[in-house]
C-alpha atoms as a PDB file:
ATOM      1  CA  UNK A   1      -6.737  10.976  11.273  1.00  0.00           C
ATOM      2  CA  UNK A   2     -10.506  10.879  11.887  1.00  0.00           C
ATOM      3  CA  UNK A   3     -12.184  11.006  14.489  1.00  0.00           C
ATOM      4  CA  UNK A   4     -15.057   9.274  14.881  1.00  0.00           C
ATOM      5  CA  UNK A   5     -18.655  10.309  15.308  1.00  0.00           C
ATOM      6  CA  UNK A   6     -19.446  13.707  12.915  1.00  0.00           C
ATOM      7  CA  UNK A   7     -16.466  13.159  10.472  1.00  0.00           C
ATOM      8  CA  UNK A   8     -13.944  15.488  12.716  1.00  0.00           C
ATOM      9  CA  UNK A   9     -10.491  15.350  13.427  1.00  0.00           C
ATOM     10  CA  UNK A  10      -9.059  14.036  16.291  1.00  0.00           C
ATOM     11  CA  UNK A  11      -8.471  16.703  19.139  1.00  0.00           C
ATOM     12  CA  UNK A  12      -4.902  18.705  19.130  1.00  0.00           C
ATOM     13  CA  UNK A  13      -4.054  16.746  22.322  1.00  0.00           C
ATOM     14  CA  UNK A  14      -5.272  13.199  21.247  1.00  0.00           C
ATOM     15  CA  UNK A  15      -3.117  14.305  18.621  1.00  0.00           C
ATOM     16  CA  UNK A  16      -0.086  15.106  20.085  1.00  0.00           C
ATOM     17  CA  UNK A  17      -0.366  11.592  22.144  1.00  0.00           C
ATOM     18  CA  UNK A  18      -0.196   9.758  18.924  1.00  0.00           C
ATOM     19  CA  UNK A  19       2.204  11.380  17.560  1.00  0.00           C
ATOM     20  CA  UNK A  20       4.432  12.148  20.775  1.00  0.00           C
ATOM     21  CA  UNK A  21       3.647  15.927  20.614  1.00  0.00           C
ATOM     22  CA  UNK A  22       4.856  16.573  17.368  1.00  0.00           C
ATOM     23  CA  UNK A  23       1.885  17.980  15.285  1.00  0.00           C
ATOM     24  CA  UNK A  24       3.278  20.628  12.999  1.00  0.00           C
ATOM     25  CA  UNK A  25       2.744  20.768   9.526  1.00  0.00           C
ATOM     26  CA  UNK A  26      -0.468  18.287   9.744  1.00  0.00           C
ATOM     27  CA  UNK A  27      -3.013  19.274   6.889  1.00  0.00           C
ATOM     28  CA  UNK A  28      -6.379  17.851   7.529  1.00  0.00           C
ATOM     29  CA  UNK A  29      -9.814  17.642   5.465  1.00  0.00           C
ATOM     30  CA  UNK A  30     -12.325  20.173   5.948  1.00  0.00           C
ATOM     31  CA  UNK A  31     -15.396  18.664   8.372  1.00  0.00           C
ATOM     32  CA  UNK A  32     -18.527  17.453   6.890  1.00  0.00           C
ATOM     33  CA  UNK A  33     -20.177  19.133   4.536  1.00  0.00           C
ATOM     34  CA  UNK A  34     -17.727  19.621   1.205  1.00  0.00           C
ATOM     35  CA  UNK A  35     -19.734  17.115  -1.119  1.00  0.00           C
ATOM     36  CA  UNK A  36     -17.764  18.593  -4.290  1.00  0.00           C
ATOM     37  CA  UNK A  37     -14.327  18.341  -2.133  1.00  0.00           C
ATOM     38  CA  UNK A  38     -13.131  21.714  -3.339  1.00  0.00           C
ATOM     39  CA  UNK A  39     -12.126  22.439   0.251  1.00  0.00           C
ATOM     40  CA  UNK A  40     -15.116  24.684   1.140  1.00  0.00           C
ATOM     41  CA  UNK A  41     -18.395  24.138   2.483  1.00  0.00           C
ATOM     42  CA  UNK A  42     -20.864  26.361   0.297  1.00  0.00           C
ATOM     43  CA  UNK A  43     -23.778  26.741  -2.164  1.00  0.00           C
ATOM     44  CA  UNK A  44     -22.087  24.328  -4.475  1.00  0.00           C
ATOM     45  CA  UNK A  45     -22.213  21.244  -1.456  1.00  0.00           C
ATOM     46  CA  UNK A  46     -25.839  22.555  -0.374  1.00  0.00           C
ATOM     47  CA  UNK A  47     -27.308  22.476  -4.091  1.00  0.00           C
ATOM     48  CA  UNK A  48     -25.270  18.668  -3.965  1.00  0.00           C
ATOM     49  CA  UNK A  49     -27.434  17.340  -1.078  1.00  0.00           C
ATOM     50  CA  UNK A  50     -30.605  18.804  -1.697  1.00  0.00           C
ATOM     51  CA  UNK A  51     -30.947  17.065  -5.035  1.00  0.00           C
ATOM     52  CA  UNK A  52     -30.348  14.077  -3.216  1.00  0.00           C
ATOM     53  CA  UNK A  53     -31.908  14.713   0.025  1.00  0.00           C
ATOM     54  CA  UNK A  54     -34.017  11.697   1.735  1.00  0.00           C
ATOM     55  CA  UNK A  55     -32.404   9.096  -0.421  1.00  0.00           C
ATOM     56  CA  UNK A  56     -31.353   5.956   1.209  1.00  0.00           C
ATOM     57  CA  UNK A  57     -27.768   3.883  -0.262  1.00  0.00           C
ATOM     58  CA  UNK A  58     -28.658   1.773  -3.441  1.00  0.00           C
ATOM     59  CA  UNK A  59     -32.274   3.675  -3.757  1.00  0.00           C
ATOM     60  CA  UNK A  60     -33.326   6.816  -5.820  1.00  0.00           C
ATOM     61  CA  UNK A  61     -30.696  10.026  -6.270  1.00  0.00           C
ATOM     62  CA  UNK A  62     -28.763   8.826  -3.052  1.00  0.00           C
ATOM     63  CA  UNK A  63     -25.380  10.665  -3.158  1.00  0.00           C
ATOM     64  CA  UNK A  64     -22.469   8.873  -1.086  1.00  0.00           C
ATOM     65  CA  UNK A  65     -20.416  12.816  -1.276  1.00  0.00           C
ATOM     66  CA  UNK A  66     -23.775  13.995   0.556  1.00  0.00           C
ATOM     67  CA  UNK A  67     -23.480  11.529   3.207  1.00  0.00           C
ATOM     68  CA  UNK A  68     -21.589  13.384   5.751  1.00  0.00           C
ATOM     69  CA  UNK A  69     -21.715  10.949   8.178  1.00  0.00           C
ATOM     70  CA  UNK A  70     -21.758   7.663   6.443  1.00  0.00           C
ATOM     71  CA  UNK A  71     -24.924   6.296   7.640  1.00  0.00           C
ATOM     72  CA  UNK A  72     -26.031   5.184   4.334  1.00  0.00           C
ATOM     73  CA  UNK A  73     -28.720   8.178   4.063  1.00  0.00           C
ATOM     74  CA  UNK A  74     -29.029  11.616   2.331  1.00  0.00           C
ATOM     75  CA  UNK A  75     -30.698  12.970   5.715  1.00  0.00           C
ATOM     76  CA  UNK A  76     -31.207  16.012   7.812  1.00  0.00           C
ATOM     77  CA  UNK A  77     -28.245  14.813   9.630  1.00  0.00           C
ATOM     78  CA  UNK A  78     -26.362  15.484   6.531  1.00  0.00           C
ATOM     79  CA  UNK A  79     -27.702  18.549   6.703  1.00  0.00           C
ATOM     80  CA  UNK A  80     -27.105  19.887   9.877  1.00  0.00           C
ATOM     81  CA  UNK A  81     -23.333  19.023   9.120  1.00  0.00           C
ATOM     82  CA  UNK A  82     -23.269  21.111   6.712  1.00  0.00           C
ATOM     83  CA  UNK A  83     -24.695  24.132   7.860  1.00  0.00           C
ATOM     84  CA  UNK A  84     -22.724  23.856  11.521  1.00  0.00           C
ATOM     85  CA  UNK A  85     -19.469  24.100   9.077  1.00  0.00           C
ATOM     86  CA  UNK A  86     -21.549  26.357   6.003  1.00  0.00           C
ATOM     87  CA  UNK A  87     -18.764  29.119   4.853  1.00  0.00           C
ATOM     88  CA  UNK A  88     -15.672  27.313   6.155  1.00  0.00           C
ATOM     89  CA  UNK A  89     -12.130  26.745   4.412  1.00  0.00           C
ATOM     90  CA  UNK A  90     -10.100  23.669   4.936  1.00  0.00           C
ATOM     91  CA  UNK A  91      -6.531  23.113   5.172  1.00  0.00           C
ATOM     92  CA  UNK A  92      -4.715  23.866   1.758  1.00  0.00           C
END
């Protein structure tokens, strides 16, 4: 489930609402920021975006993996997703 603005996960207790308290066993994505979706956010997804950082969808090196937050834009906003979540794991 996905929450909106950022790419995050809904909160534990939104969760639990919509699922009548029963959240166990829930695997979710890692946040923004794994643009090779191997479950970490590290060199690998930072080398990803800056080859196509300040592309725009359908122009240049634009990189729709890079674009953490689906505004159509390899962008410093794309950036700053990534570092806020550099050097975390996501759910196995």
């Amino acid at each position: 489930m996905s929450g909106g603005a950022g790419n995050g996960v809904v909160g534990q207790a939104s969760l639990g609402r919509r699922t009548g308290g029963n959240v166990s066993g829930v695997a979710v994505p890692l946040k923004g920021g794994d643009a090779n979706n191997d479950n970490a956010v590290d060199i690998g997804d930072l080398l990803i975006l800056i080859t196509s950082y300040n592309q725009q969808q359908n122009v240049g090196n634009y990189n729709a993996n890079a674009d953490f937050n689906s505004d159509g834009a390899n962008d410093i906003a794309d950036l700053l997703l990534l570092i806020g979540n550099y050097n975390q794991l996501g759910d196995n």
